[in-house]
Protein backbone atom coordinates (compact mmCIF):
# COMPACT_ATOMS: atom_id res chain seq x y z
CA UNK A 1 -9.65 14.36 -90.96
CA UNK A 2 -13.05 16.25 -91.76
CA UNK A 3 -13.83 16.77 -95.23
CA UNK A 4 -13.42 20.38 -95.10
CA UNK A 5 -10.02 19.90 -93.92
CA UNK A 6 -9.26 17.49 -96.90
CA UNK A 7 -10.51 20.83 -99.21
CA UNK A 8 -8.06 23.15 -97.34
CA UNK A 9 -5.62 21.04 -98.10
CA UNK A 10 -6.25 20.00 -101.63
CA UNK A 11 -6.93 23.54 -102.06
CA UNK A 12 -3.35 24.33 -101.16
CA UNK A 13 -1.63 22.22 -103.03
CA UNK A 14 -2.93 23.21 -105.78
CA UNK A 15 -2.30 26.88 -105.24
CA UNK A 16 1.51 25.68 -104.80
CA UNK A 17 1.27 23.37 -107.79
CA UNK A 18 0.31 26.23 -109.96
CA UNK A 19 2.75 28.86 -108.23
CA UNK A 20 5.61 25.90 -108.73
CA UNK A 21 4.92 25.12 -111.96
CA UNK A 22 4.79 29.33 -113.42
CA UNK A 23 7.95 30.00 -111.92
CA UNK A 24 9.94 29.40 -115.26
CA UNK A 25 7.29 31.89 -117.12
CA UNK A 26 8.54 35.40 -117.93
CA UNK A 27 6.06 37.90 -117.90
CA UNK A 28 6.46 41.24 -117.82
CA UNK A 29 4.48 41.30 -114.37
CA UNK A 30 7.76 40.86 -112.81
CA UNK A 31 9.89 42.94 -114.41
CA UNK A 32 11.74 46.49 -113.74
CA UNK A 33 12.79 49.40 -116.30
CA UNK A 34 16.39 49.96 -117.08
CA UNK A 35 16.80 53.43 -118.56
CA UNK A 36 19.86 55.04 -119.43
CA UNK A 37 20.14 57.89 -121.76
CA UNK A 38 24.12 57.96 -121.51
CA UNK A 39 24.00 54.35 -122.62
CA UNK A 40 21.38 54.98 -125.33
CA UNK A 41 19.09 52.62 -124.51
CA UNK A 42 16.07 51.23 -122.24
CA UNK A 43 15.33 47.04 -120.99
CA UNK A 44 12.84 45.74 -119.22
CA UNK A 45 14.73 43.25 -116.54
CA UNK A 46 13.82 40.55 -114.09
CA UNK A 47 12.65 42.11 -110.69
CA UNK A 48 14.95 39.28 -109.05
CA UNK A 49 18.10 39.58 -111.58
CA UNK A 50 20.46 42.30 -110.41
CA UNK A 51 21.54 44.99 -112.21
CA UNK A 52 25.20 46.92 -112.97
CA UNK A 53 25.89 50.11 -115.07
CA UNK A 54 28.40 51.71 -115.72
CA UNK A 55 28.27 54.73 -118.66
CA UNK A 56 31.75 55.53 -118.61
CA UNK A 57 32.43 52.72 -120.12
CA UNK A 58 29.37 51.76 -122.03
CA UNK A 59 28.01 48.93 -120.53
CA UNK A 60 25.30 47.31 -118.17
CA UNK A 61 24.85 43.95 -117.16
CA UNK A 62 21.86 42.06 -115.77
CA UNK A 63 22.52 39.02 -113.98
CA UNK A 64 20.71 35.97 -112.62
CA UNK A 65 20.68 34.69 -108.93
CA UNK A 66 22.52 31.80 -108.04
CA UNK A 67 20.93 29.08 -108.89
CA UNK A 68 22.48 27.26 -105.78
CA UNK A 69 25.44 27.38 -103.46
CA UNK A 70 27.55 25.43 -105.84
CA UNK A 71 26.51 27.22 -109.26
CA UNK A 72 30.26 29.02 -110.10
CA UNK A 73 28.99 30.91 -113.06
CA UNK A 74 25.90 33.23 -112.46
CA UNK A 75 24.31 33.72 -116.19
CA UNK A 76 24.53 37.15 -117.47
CA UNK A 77 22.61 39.45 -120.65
CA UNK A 78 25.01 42.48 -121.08
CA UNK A 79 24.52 45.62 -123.19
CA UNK A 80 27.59 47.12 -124.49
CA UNK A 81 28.26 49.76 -126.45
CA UNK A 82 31.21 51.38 -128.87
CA UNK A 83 31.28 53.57 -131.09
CA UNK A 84 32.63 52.99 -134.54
CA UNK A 85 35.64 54.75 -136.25
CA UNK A 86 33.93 55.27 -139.62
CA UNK A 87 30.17 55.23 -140.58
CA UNK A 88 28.15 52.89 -142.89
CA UNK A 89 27.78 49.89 -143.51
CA UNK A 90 31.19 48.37 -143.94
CA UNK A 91 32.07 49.96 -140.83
CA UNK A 92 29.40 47.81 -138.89
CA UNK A 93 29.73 44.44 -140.95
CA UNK A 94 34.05 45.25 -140.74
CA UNK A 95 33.76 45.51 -136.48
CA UNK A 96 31.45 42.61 -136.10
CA UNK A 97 33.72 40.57 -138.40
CA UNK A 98 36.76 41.28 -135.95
CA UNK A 99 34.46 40.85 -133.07
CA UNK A 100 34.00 37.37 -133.89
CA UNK A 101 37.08 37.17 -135.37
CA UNK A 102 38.92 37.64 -131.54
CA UNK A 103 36.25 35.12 -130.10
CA UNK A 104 37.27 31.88 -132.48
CA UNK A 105 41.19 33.12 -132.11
CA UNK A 106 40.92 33.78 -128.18
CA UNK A 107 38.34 31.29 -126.85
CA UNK A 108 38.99 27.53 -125.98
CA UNK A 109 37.40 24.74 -128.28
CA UNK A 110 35.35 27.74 -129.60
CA UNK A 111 32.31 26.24 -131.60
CA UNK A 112 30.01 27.92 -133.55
CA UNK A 113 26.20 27.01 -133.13
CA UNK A 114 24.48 28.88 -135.01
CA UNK A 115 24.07 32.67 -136.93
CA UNK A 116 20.86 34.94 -138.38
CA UNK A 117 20.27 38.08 -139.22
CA UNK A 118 17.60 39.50 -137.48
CA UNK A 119 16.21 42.94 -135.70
CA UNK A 120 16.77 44.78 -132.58
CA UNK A 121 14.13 47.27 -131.78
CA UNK A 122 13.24 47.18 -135.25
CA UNK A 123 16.78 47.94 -136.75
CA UNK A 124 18.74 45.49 -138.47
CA UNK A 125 21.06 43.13 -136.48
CA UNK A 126 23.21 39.96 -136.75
CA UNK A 127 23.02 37.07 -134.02
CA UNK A 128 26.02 34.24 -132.86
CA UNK A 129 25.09 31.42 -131.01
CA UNK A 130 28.80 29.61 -130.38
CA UNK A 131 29.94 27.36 -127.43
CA UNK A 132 33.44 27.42 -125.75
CA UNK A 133 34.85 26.02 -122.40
CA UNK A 134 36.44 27.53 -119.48
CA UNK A 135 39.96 26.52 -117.75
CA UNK A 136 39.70 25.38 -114.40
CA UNK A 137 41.23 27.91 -111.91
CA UNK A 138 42.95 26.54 -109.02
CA UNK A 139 43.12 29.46 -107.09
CA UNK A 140 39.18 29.57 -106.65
CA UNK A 141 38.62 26.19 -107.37
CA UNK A 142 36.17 26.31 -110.27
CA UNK A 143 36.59 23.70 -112.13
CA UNK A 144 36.33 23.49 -116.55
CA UNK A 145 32.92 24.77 -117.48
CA UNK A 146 30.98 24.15 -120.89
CA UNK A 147 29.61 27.99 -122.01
CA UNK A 148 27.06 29.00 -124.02
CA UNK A 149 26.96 32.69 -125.55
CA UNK A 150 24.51 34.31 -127.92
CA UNK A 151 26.15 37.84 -128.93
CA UNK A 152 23.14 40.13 -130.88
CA UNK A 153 24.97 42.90 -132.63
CA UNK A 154 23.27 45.91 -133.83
CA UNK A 155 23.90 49.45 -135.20
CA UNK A 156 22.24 52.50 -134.23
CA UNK A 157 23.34 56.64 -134.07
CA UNK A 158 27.34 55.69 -135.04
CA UNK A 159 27.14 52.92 -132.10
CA UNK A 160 27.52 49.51 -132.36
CA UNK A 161 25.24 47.88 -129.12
CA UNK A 162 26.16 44.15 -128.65
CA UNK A 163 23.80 42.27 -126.39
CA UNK A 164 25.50 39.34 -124.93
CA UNK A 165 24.18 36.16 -123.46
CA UNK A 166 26.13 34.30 -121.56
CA UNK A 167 25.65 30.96 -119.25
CA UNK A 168 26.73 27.57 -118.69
CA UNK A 169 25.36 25.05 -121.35
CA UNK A 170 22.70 23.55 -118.96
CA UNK A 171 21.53 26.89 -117.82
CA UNK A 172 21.70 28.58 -121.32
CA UNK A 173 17.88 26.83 -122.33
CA UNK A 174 16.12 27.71 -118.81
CA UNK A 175 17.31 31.31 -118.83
CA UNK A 176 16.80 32.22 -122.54
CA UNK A 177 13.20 32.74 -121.62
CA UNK A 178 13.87 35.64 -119.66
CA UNK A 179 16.77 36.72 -122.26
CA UNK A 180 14.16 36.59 -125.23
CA UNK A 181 11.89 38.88 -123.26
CA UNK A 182 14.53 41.11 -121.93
CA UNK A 183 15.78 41.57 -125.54
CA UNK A 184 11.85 42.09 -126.86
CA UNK A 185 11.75 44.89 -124.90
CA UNK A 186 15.05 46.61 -125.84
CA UNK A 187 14.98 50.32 -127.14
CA UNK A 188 17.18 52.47 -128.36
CA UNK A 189 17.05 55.89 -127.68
CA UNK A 190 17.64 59.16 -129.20
């Protein structure tokens, strides 16, 4: 093999090394604006996540690929949003008490990792980090799962906008980069 050969090559790998080893970056290089003025709100998404809306009731969802042809639950960031029945405060801090209220009463071995206040576009919000498991289903075959779901709650216009995270407890690290970025971009608007 000449020499110049042995550069091509070397050359090569090293182009794939580098492409290989950025593919877990998110940058916003790769990413697509979701705008919805029905919803209330703009994201900046993954340009190979796809993407469901529906303004009637509130909600979009941007979801991961498959991260193989056994992966059973695809990881998910979904924007909701409701709109309270009273304003202020104690409306807010009264519907994200029952919010998480429903989750430790409904959810199996629901476990509660962490909580923070913290800011959504700016405005004041409240973040869960909790753990729960899945029941196997029989009919489909998936078998018990181990979840993790980060829920960011915030308060804008008479709407309450929940962002929620959710993926399998081995996923949950590898896709929270591209959550984190998705949520830095967030915007209300209006």
């Amino acid at each position: 093999m000449t020499a110049r050969k042995k550069m091509l090559i070397a050359a090569i790998l090293a182009v794939l090394l580098t492409l290989g080893s950025g593919c877990h970056k998110a940058t916003l290089e790769n990413y697509k604006l979701f705008r919805s003025t029905p919803l209330g709100f703009s994201i900046e998404y993954p340009d190979f996540w796809t993407k469901e809306s529906d303004p009637s009731e509130g909600i979009a969802v941007f979801v991961t690929p498959a991260e193989g042809y056994a992966d059973e639950h695809l990881e998910s960031l979904s924007v909701q949003r409701f709109t309270l029945d009273a304003e202020g405060e104690t409306a807010f801090n009264d519907y994200v008490k029952g919010y998480v209220a429903d989750l430790e009463s409904t959810l199996k071995n629901y476990k509660l990792v962490s909580e923070t206040d913290t800011t959504l576009d700016g405005q004041p919000a409240y973040q869960i980090v909790y753990e729960s498991s899945t029941d196997a289903d029989e009919e489909t075959g998936e078998s018990e799962s181990e979840m993790r779901f980060m829920h960011i709650f915030a308060e804008w216009n008479g709407q309450v906008y929940v962002l929620s995270y959710i993926a399998e407890f081995g996923s949950y690290s590898y896709f929270l980069t591209y959550v984190e970025q998705m949520i830095s971009t967030f915007q209300f608007l209006g």
